[in-house]
Protein backbone atom coordinates (compact mmCIF):
# COMPACT_ATOMS: atom_id res chain seq x y z
CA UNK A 1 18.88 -91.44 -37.25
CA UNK A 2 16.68 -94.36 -38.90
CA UNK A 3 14.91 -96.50 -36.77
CA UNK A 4 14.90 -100.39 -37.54
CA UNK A 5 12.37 -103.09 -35.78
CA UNK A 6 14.65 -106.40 -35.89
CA UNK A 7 12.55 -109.97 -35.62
CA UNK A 8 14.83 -112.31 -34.19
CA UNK A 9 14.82 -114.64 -31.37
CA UNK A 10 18.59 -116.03 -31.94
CA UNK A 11 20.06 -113.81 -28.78
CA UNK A 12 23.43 -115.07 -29.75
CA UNK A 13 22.71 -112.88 -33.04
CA UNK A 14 20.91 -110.14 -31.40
CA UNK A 15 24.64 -109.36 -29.78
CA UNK A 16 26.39 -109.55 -32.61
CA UNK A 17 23.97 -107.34 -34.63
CA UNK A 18 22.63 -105.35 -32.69
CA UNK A 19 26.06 -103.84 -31.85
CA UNK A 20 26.97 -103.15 -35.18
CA UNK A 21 23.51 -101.33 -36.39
CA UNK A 22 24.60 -98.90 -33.38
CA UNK A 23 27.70 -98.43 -34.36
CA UNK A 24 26.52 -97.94 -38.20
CA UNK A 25 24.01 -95.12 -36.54
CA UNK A 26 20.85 -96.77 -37.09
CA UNK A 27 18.43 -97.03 -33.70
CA UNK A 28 16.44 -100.08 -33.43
CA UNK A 29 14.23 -102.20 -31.09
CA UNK A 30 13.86 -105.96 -30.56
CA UNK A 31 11.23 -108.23 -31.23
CA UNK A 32 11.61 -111.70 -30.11
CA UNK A 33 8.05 -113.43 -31.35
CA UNK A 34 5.76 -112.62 -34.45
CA UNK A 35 2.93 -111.46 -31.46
CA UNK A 36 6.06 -108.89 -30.26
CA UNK A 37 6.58 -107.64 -33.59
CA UNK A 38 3.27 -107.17 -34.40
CA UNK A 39 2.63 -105.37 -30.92
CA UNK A 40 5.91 -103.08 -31.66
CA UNK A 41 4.10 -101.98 -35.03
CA UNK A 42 0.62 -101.10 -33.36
CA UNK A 43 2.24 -98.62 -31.75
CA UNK A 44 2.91 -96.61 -34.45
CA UNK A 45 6.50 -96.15 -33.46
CA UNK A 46 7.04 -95.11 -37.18
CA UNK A 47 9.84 -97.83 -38.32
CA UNK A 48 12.05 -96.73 -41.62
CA UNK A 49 12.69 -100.46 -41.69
CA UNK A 50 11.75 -103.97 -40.36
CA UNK A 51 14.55 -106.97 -40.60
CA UNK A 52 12.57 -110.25 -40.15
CA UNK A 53 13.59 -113.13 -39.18
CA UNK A 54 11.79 -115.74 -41.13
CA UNK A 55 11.48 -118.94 -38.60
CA UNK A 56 9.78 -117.33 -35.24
CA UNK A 57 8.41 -119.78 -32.28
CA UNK A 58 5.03 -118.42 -32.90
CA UNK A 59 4.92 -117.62 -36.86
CA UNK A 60 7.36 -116.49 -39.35
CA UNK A 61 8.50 -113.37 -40.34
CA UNK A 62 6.48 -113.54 -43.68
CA UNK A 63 2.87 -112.96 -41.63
CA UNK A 64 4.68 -109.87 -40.05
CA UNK A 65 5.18 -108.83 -43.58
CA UNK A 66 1.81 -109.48 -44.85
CA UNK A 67 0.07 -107.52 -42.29
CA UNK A 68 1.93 -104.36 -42.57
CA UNK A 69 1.49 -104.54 -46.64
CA UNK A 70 -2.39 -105.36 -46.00
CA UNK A 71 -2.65 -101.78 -44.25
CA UNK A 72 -0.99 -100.49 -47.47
CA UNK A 73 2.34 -99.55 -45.78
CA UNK A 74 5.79 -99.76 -47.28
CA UNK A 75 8.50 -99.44 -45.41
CA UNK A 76 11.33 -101.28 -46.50
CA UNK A 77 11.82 -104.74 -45.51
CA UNK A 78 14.43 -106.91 -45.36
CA UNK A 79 14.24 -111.02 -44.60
CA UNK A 80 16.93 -112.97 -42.39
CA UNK A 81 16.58 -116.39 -43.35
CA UNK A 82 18.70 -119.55 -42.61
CA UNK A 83 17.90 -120.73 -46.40
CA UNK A 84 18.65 -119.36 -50.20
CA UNK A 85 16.59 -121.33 -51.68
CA UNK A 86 14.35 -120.06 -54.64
CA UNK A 87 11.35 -120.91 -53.07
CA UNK A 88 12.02 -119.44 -49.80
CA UNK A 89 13.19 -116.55 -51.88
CA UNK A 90 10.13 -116.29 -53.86
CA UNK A 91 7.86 -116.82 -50.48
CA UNK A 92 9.85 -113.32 -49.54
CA UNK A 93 8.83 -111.62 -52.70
CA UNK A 94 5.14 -112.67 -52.88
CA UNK A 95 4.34 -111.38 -49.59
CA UNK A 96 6.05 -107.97 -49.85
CA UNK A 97 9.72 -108.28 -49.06
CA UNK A 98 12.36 -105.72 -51.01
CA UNK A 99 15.30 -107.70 -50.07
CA UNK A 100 16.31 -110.81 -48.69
CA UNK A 101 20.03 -112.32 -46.65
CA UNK A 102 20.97 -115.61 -46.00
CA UNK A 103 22.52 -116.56 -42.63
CA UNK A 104 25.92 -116.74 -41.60
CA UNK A 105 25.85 -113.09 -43.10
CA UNK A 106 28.75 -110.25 -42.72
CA UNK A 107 27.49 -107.50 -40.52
CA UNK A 108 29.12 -105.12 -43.04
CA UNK A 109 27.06 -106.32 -45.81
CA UNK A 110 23.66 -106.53 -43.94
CA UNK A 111 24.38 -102.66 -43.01
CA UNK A 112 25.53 -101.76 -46.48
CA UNK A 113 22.15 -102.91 -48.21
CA UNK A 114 19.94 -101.59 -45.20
CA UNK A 115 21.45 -98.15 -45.88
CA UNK A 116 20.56 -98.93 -50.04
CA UNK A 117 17.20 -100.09 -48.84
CA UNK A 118 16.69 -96.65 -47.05
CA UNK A 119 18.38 -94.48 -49.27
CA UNK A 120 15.96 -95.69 -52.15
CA UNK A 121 12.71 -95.42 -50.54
CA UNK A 122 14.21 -91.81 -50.14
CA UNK A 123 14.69 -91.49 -53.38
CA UNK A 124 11.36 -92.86 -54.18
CA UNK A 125 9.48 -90.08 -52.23
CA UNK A 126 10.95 -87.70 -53.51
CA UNK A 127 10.31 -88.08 -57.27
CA UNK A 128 8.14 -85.35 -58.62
CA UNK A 129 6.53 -87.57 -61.32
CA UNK A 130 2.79 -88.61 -60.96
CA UNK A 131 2.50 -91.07 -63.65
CA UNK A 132 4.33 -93.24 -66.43
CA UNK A 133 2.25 -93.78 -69.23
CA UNK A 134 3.80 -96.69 -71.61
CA UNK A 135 1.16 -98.05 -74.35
CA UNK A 136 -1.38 -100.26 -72.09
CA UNK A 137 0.72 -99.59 -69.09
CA UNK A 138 -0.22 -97.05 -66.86
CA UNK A 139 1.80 -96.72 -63.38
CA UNK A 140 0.04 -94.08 -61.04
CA UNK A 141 3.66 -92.74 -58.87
CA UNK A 142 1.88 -91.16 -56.20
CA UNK A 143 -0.72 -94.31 -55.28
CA UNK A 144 1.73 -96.59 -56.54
CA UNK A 145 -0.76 -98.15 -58.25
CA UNK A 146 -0.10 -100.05 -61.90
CA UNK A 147 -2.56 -101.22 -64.64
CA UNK A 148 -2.19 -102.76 -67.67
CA UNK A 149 -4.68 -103.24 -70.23
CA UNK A 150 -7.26 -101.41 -67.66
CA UNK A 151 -6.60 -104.36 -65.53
CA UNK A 152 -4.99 -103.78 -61.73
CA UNK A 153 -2.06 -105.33 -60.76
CA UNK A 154 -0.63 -106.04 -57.75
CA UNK A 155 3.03 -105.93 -56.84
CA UNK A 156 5.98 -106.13 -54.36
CA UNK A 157 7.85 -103.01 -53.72
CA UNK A 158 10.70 -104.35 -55.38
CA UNK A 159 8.83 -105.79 -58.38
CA UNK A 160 7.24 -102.16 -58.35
CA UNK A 161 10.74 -100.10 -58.71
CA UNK A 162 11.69 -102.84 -61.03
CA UNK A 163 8.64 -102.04 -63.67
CA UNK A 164 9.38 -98.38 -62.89
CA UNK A 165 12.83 -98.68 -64.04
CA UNK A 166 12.25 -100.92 -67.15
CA UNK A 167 9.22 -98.83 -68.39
CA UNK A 168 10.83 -95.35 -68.05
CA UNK A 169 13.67 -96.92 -70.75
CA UNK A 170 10.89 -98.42 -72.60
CA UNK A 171 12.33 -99.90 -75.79
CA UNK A 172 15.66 -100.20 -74.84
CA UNK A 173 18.17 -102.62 -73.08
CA UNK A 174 18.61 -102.50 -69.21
CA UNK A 175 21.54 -104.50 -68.22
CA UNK A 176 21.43 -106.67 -65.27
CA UNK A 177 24.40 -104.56 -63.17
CA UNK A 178 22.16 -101.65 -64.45
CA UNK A 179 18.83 -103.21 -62.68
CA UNK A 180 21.27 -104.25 -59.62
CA UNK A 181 22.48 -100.63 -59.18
CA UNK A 182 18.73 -99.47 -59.11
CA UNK A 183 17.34 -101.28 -56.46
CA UNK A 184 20.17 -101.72 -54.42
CA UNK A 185 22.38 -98.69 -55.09
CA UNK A 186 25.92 -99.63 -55.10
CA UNK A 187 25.22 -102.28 -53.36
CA UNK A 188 24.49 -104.48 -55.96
CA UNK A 189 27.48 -106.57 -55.77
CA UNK A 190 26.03 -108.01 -52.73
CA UNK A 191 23.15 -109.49 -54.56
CA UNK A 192 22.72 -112.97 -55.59
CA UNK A 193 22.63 -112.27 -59.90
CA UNK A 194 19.81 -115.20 -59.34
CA UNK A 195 17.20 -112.81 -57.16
CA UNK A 196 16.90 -110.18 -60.46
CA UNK A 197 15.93 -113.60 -62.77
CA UNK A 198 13.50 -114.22 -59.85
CA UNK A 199 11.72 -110.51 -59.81
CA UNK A 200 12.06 -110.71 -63.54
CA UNK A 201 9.95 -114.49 -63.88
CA UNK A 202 7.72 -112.73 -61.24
CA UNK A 203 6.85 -109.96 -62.85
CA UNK A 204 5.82 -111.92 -65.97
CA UNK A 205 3.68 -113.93 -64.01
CA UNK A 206 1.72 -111.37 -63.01
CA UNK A 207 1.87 -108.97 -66.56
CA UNK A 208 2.44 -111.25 -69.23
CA UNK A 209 -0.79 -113.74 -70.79
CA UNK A 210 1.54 -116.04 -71.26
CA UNK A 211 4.95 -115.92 -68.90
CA UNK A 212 6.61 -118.51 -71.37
CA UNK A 213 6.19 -116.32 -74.08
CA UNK A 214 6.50 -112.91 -73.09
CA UNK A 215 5.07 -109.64 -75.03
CA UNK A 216 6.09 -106.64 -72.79
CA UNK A 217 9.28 -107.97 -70.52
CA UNK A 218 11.81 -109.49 -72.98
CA UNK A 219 15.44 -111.36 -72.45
CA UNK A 220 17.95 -109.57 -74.52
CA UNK A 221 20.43 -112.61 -74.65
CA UNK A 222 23.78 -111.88 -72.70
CA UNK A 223 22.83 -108.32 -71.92
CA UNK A 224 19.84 -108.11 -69.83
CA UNK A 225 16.11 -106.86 -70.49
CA UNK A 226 13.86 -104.62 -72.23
CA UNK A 227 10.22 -103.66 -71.96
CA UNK A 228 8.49 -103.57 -75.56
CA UNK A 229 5.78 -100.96 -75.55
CA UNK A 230 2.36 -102.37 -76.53
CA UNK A 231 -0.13 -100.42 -77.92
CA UNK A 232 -3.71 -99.95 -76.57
CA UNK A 233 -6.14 -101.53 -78.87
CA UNK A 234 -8.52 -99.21 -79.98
């Protein structure tokens, strides 16, 4: 049985939800301030995944996040937040979130891409590679580490699996129901078709020299994307 932290202070919600993560078989414990949650994760209680409530009476969710990526954990996280908009979405992203709802939510949904969440940071541990090597990108699987040119980079979880994906079909096209299926499973239909252009501008920003004018990450017109394998210079 996975074990879930929820961050939420919204009682009327804790009801609601909390009855139907029980009744989807997940175990979980409540948090009702950043200074709980963060408490709750000292422990060491081993979490498979943290829901976060973004507005907290003492923080937001997005500190909770920070601090368990700054001790190099990553346990899948998903964000409850009251707003879709990009930037709030992007906030998310930056500071380590895989995935992302925006309330009123079905309970059925929220479930459905918890279990995707889970089942792909199963998947993830269990791959027997140790490294991709694509031109000047190098992507160390067991540190999770990524380089290109020689240079470190540093990314979310999802923007990680997301560079995974596109680099292993280096060269050719990866649609965007293909790149949905990948990091949420079947899922996918769930997702907001706008959260894979924002991983996708992200990921520029932090690979490309100039994100306006990509090299590596390219828009294939009404298809979806494909990395272009650059050579090291010599």
């Amino acid at each position: 049985m996975s074990k879930l932290l929820l961050l939420e202070d919204d009682m009327g919600l804790v009801d609601g939800l909390g009855y139907a993560l029980r009744k989807s078989g997940f175990e979980w414990e409540l948090a009702r301030t950043v200074k709980e949650a963060l408490c709750c994760l000292r422990k060491g209680d081993g979490y498979d995944l943290l829901l976060l409530d973004v507005t907290l009476p003492d923080g937001t969710g997005y500190e909770v996040c920070e601090a368990v990526r700054k001790r190099g954990d990553s346990t899948p996280i998903i964000f409850l937040t009251a707003s879709d908009e990009e930037v709030s979405v992007i906030r998310g992203l930056d500071c380590g979130g895989d995935d992302y709802i925006t309330k009123p939510f079905r309970l059925g949904e929220l479930c459905s891409r918890i279990r995707a969440l889970l089942r792909r940071a199963g998947i993830s541990a269990r791959k027997g590679e140790n490294m991709i090597l694509c031109g000047d990108l190098r992507i160390d699987l067991s540190a999770s580490r990524v380089s290109l040119n020689g240079k470190a980079i540093e990314l979310t979880a999802a923007e990680y699996r997301l560079l995974c994906l596109l680099s292993r079909n280096a060269g050719r096209v990866v649609t965007r129901e293909a790149i949905l299926r990948e990091l949420w499973d079947d899922e996918g239909s769930y997702v907001d078709d706008n959260t894979v252009s924002v991983y996708v501008r992200r990921l520029r920003e932090k690979l490309e020299a100039d994100p306006s004018h990509p090299e590596h990450l390219l828009t294939v017109r009404g298809f979806g994307y494909r990395w272009k394998e650059k050579e090291v210079s010599l």
